[in-house]
N, C-alpha and C. Protein backbone atom coordinates (compact mmCIF):
# COMPACT_ATOMS: atom_id res chain seq x y z
N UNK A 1 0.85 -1.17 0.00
CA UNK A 1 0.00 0.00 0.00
C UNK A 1 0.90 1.23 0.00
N UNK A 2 0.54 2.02 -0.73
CA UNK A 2 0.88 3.33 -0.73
C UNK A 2 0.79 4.26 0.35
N UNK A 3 1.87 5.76 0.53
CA UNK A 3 1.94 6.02 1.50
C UNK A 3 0.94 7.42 1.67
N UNK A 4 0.24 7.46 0.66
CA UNK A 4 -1.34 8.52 0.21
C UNK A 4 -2.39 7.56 0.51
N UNK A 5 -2.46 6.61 0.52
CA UNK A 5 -3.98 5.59 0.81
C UNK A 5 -3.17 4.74 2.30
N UNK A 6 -2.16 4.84 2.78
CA UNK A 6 -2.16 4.16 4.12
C UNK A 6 -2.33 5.17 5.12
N UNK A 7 -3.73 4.63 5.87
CA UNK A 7 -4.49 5.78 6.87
C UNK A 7 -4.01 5.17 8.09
N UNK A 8 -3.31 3.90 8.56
CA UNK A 8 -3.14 3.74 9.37
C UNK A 8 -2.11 4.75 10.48
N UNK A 9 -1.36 5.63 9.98
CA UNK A 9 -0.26 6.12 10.05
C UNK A 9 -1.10 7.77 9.88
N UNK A 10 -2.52 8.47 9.71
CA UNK A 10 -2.85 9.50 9.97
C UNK A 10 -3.53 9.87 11.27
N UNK A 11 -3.41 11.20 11.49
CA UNK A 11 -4.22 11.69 12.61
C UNK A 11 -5.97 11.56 12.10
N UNK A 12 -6.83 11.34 13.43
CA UNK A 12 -8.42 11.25 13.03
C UNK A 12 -8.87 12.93 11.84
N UNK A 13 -7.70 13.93 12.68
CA UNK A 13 -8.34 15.45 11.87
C UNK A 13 -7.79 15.26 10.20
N UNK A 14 -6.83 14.85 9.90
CA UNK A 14 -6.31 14.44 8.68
C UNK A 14 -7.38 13.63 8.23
N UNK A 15 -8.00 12.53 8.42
CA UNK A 15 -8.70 11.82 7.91
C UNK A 15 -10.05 12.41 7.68
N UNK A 16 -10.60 12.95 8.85
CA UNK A 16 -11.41 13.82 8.39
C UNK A 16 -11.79 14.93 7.36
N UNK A 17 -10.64 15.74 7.17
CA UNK A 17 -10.22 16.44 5.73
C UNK A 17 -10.00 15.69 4.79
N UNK A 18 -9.52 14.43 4.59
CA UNK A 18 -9.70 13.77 3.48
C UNK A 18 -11.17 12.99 3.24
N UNK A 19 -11.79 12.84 3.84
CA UNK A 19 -12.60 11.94 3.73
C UNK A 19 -14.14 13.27 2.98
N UNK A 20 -14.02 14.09 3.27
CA UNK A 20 -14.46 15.32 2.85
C UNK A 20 -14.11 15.63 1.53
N UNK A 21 -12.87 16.35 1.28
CA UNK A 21 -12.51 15.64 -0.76
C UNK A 21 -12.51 14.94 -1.06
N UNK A 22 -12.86 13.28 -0.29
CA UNK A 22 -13.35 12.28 -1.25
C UNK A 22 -14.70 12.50 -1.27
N UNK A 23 -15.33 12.63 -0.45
CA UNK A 23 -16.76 12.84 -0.70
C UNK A 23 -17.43 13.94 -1.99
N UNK A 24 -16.54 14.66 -1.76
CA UNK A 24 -17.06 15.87 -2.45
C UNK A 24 -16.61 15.69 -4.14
N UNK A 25 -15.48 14.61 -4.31
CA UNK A 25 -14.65 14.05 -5.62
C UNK A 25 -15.81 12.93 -6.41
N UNK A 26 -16.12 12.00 -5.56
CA UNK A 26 -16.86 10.73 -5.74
C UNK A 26 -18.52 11.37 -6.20
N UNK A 27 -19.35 12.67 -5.59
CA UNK A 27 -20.20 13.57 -6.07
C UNK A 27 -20.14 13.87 -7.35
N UNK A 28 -18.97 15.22 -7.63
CA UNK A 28 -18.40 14.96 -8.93
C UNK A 28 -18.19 14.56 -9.92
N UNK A 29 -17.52 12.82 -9.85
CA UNK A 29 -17.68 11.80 -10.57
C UNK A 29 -18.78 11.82 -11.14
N UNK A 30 -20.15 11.26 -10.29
CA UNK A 30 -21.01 11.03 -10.23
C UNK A 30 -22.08 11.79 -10.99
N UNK A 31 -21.60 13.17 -10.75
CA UNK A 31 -22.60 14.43 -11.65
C UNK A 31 -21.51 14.04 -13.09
N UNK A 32 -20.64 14.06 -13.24
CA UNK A 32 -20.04 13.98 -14.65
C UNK A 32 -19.70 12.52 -15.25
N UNK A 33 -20.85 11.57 -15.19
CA UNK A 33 -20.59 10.65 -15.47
C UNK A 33 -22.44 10.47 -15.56
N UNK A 34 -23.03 11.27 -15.16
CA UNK A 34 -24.28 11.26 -15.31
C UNK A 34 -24.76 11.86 -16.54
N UNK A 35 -23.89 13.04 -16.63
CA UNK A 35 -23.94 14.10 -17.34
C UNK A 35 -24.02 13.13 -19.00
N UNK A 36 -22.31 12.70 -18.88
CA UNK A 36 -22.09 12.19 -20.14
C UNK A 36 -22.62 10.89 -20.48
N UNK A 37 -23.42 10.44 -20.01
CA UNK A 37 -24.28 9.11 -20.61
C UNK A 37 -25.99 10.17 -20.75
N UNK A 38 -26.10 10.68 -20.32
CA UNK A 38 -27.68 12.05 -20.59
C UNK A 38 -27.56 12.47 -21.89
N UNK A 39 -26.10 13.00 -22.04
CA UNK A 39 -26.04 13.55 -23.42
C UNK A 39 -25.58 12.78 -24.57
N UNK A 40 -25.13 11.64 -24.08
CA UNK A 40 -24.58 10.92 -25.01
C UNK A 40 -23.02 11.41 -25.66
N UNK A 41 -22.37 12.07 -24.84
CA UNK A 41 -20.80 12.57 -25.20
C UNK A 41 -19.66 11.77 -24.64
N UNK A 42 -20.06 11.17 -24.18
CA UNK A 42 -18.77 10.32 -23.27
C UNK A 42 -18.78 9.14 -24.33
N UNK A 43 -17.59 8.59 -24.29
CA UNK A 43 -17.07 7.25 -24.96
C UNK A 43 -17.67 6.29 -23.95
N UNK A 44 -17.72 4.78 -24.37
CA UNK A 44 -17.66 3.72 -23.29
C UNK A 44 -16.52 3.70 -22.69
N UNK A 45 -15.67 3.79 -23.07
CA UNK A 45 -14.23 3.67 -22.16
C UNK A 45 -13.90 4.60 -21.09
N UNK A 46 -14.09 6.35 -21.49
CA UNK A 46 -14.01 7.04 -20.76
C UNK A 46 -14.89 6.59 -19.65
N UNK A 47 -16.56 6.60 -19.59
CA UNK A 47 -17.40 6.08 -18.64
C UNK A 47 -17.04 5.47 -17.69
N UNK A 48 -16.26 4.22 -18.06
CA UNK A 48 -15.51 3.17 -17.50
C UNK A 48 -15.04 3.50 -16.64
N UNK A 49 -13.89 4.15 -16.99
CA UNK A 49 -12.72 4.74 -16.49
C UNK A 49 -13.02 5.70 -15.28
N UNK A 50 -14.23 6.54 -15.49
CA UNK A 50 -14.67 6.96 -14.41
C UNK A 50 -15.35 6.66 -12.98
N UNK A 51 -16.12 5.32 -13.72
CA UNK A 51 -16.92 4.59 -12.59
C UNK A 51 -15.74 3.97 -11.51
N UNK A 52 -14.77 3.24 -12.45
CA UNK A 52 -13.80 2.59 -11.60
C UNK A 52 -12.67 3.89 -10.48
N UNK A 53 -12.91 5.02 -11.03
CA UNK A 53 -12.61 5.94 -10.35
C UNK A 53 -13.23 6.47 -9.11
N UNK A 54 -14.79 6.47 -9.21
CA UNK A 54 -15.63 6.36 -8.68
C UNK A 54 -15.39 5.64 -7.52
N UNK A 55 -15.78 4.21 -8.15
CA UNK A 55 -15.61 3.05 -6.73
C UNK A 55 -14.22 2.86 -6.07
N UNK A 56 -12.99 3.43 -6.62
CA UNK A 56 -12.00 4.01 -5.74
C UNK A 56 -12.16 4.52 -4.76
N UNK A 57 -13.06 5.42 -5.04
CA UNK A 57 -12.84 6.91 -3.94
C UNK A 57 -13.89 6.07 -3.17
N UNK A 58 -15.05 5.76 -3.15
CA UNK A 58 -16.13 4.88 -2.28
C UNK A 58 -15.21 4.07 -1.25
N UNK A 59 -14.26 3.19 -1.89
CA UNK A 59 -13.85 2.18 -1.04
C UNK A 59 -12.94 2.90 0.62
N UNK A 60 -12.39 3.98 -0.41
CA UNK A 60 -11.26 5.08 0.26
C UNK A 60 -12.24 5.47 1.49
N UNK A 61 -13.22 6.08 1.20
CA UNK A 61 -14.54 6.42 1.81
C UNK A 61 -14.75 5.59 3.02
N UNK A 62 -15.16 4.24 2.62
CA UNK A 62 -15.79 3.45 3.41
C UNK A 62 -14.47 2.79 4.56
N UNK A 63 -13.14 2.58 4.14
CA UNK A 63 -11.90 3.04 5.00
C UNK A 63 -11.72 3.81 6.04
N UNK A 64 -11.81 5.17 6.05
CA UNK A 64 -11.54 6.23 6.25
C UNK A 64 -12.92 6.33 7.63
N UNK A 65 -14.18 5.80 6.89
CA UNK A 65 -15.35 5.86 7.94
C UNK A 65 -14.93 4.57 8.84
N UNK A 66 -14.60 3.58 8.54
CA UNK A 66 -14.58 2.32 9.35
C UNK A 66 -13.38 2.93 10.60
N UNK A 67 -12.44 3.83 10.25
CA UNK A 67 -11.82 3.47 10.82
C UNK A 67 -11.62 4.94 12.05
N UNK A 68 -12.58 5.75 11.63
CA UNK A 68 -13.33 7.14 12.01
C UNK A 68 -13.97 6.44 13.59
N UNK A 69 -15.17 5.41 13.17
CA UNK A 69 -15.96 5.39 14.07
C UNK A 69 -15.61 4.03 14.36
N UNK A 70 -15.57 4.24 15.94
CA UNK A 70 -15.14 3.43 17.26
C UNK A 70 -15.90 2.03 17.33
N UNK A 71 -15.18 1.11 18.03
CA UNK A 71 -16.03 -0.07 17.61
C UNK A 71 -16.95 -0.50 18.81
N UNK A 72 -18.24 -0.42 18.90
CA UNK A 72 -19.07 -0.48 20.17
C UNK A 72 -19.56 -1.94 20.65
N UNK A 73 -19.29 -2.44 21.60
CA UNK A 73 -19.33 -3.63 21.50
C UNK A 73 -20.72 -3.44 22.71
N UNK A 74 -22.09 -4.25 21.50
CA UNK A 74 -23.36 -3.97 22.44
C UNK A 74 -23.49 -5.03 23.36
């Protein structure tokens, strides 16, 4: 793992600021990947290329939250 995607090694406020430009990146995606299948301007490949970009930043996301919130043992 890389030393930009290994969160083990950040502070919670660092993660928090990142987890915020991913959110706000993965939105993004999402509006411009909407956009270009609406209008029909995007290639299939580009599309592609974005979704898998997409579910990058999600996974980064779902990381970043797992490891945000505390583990409660009911």
């Amino acid at each position: 793992m890389n030393a930009q995607t290994d969160i083990s090694m950040k502070t919670d406020e660092v993660l928090r600021v990142e987890l915020e430009v991913f959110r706000r990146q993965h939105r993004d995606l999402d509006e411009a990947i909407t956009a270009l299948v609406e209008r029909a301007t995007g290639d299939a490949l580009t599309i592609k290329r974005l979704k898998k970009q997409k579910l990058r930043l999600k996974d980064m996301i779902a990381q970043i939250e797992d490891r945000l919130t505390p583990d409660i043992i009911a």
